[in-house]
Protein backbone atom coordinates (compact mmCIF):
# COMPACT_ATOMS: atom_id res chain seq x y z
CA UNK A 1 0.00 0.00 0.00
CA UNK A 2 2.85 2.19 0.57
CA UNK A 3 4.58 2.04 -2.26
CA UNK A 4 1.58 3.10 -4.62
CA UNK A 5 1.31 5.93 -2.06
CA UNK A 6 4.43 6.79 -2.44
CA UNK A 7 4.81 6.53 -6.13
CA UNK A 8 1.40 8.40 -6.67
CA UNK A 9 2.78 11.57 -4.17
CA UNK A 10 6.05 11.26 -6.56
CA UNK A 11 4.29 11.70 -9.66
CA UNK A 12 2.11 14.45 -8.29
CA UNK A 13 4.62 16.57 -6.78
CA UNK A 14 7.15 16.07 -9.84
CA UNK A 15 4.12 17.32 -12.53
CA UNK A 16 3.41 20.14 -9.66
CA UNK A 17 7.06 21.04 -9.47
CA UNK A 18 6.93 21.13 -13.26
CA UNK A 19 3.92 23.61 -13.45
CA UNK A 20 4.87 25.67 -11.08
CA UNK A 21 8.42 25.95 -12.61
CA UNK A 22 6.45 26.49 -16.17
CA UNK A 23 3.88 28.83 -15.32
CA UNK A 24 6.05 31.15 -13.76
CA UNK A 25 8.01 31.61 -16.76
CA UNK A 26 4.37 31.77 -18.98
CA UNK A 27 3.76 34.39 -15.87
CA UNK A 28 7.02 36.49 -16.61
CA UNK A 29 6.62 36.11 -20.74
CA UNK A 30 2.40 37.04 -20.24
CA UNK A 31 4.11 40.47 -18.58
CA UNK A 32 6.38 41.40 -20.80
CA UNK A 33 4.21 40.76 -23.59
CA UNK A 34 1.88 43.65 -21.82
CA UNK A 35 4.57 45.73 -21.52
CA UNK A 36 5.65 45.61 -25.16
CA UNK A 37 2.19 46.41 -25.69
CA UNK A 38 2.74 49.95 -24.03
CA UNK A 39 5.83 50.13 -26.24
CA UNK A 40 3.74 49.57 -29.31
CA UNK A 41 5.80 46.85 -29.95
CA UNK A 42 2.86 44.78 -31.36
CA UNK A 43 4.89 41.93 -33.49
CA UNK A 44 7.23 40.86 -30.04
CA UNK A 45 4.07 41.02 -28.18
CA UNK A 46 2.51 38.64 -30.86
CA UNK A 47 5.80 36.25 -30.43
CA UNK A 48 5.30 36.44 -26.87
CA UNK A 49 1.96 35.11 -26.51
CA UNK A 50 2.66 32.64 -29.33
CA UNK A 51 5.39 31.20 -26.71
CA UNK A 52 2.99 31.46 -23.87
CA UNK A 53 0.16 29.48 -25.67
CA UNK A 54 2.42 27.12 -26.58
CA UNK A 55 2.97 26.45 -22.96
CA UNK A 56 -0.12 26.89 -21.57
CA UNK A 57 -1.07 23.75 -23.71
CA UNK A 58 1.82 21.77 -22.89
CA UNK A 59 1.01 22.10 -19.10
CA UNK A 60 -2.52 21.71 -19.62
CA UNK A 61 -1.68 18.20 -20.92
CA UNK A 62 0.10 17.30 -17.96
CA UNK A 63 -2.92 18.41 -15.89
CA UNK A 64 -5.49 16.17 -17.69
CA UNK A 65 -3.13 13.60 -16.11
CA UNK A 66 -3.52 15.34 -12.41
CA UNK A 67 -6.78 17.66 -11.91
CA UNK A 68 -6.18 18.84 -8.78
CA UNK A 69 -3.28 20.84 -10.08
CA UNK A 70 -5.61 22.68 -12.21
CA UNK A 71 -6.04 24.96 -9.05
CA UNK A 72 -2.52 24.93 -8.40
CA UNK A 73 -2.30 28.70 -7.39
CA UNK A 74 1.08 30.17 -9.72
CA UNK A 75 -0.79 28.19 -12.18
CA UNK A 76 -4.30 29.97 -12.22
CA UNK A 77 -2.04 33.27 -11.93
CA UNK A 78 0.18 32.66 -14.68
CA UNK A 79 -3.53 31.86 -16.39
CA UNK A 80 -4.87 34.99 -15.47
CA UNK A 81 -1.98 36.90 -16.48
CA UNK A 82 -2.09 35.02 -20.12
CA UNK A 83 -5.71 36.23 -20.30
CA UNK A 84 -5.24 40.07 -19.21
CA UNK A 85 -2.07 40.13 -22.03
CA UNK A 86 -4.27 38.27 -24.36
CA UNK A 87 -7.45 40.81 -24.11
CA UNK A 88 -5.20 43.68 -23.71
CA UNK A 89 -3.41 42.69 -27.30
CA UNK A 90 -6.92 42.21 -28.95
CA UNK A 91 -8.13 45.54 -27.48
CA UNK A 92 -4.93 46.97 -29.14
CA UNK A 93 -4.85 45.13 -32.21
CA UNK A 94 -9.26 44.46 -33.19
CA UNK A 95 -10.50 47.31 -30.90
CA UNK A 96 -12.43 44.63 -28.95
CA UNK A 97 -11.96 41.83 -26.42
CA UNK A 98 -13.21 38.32 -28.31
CA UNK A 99 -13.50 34.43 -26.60
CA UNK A 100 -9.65 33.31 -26.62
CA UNK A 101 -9.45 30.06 -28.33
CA UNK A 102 -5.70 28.92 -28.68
CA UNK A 103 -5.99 27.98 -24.77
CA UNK A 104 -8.71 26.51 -22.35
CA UNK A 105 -9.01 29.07 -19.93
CA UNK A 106 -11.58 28.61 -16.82
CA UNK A 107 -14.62 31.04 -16.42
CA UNK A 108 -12.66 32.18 -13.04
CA UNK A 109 -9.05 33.11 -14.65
CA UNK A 110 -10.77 34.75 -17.57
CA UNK A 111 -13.07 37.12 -15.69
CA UNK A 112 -9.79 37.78 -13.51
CA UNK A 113 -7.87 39.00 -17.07
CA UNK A 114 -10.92 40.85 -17.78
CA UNK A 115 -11.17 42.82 -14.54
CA UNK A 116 -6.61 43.06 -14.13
CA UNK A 117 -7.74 44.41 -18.44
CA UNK A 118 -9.10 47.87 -17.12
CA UNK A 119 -6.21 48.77 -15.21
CA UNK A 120 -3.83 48.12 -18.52
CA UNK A 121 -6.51 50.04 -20.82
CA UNK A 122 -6.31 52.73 -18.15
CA UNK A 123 -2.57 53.12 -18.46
CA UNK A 124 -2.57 53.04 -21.87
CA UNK A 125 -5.01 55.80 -22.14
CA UNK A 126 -2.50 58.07 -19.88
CA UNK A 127 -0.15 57.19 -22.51
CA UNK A 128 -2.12 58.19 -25.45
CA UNK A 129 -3.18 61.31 -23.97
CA UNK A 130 0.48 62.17 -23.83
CA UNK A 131 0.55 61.84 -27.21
CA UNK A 132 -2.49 63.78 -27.96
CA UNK A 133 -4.55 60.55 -28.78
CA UNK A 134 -7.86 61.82 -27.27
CA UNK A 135 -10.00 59.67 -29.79
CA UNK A 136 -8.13 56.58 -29.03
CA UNK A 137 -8.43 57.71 -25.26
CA UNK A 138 -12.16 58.12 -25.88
CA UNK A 139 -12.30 54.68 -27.34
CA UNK A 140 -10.30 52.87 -24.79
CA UNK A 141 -12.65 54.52 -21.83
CA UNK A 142 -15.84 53.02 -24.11
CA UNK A 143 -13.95 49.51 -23.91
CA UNK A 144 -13.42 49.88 -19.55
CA UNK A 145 -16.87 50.86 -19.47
CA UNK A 146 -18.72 47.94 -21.88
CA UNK A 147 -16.34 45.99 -19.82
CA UNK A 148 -17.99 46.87 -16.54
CA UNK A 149 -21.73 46.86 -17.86
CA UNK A 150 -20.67 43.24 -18.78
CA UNK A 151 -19.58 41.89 -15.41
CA UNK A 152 -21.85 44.26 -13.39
CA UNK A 153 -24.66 41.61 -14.50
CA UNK A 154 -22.64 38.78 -13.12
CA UNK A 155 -22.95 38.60 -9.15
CA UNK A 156 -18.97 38.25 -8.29
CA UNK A 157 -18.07 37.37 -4.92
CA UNK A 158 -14.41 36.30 -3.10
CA UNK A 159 -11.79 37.22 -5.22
CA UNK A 160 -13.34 37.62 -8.35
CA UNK A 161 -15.48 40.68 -6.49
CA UNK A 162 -11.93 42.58 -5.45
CA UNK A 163 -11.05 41.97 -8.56
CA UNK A 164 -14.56 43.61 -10.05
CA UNK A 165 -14.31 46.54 -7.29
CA UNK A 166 -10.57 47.47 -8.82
CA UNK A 167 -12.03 47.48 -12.47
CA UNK A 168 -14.71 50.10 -11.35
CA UNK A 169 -12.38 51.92 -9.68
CA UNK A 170 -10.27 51.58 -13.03
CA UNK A 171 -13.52 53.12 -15.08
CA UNK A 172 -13.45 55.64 -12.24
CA UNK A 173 -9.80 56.84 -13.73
CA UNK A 174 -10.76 56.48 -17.19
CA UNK A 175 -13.83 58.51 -16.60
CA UNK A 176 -11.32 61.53 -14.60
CA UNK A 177 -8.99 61.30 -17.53
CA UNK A 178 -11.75 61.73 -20.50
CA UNK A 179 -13.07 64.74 -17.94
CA UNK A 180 -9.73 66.04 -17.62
CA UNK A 181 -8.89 66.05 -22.12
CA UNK A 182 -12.76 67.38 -22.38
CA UNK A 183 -12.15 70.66 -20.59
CA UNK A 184 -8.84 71.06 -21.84
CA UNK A 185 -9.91 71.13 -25.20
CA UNK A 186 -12.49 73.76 -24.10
């Protein structure tokens, strides 16, 4: 009895010491791919996620094999992270956020991408305003706020709810910034 113990506690913690040591590097390559987004740097962004997708789907194979691990939490961040760089490049690239389909991505880590999304869209707007981009900024505050009318109709608790009450507070900036370019251009 023992030994199958033992050699079914192996196998789990050698697959979670290989996610863990996996999804922290998707975790650092999801992040820079949002910061070349802020550079403009669309095509290395691109490569980026291509990279992180390709891992995402190698360690989701290895967590058919182990469910459990599915909630394994540098996992479900690195997840999250994917989704926020993912929406954030869409935003950038299609003017819209659309379903991701290169990875499976639970209903939890994608509404956390969503909500971390705002913040992003927020920053980017201070950046386009500094480069006289007030349509674009006007755009981008549309996006935070279609955003929030969408979850608004979702009752979020836990997490997920901090996570909802930052993104208001996100539309909350983008609304003060739009105020702010409106009467300067008075």
């Amino acid at each position: 009895m023992f030994q199958k113990l033992k050699k079914d506690y192996d196998i789990y913690e050698d697959t979670r010491q290989l996610i863990n040591g996996r999804a922290n590097f998707i975790l650092h390559k999801a992040k820079q791919s949002i910061f070349a987004l802020h550079r403009g740097e669309i095509k290395k962004a691109e490569n980026l996620l291509k990279e992180v997708e390709k891992d995402l789907n190698i360690l989701n194979k290895h967590l058919s094999k182990i469910p459990p691990l599915k909630y394994n939490g540098l996992y479900k961040a690195a997840l999250e992270e994917y989704t926020e760089a993912k929406l954030f490049w869409q935003v950038l690239k299609f003017g819209k956020i659309k379903e991701i389909s290169k990875v499976q991505v639970n209903f939890d880590d994608y509404l956390g991408g969503i909500c971390d999304l705002t913040g992003e869209l927020v920053r980017k707007m201070v950046l386009l305003a500094t480069e006289n981009k007030f349509e674009e900024v006007f755009r981008l505050k549309t996006i935070i706020a279609d955003i929030i009318n969408g979850l608004i109709k979702i009752d979020l608790t836990g997490y997920l709810r901090h996570k909802f009450d930052e993104a208001k507070r996100n539309l909350e900036k983008a609304e003060q910034i739009v105020y702010e370019l409106k009467m300067m251009q008075k």
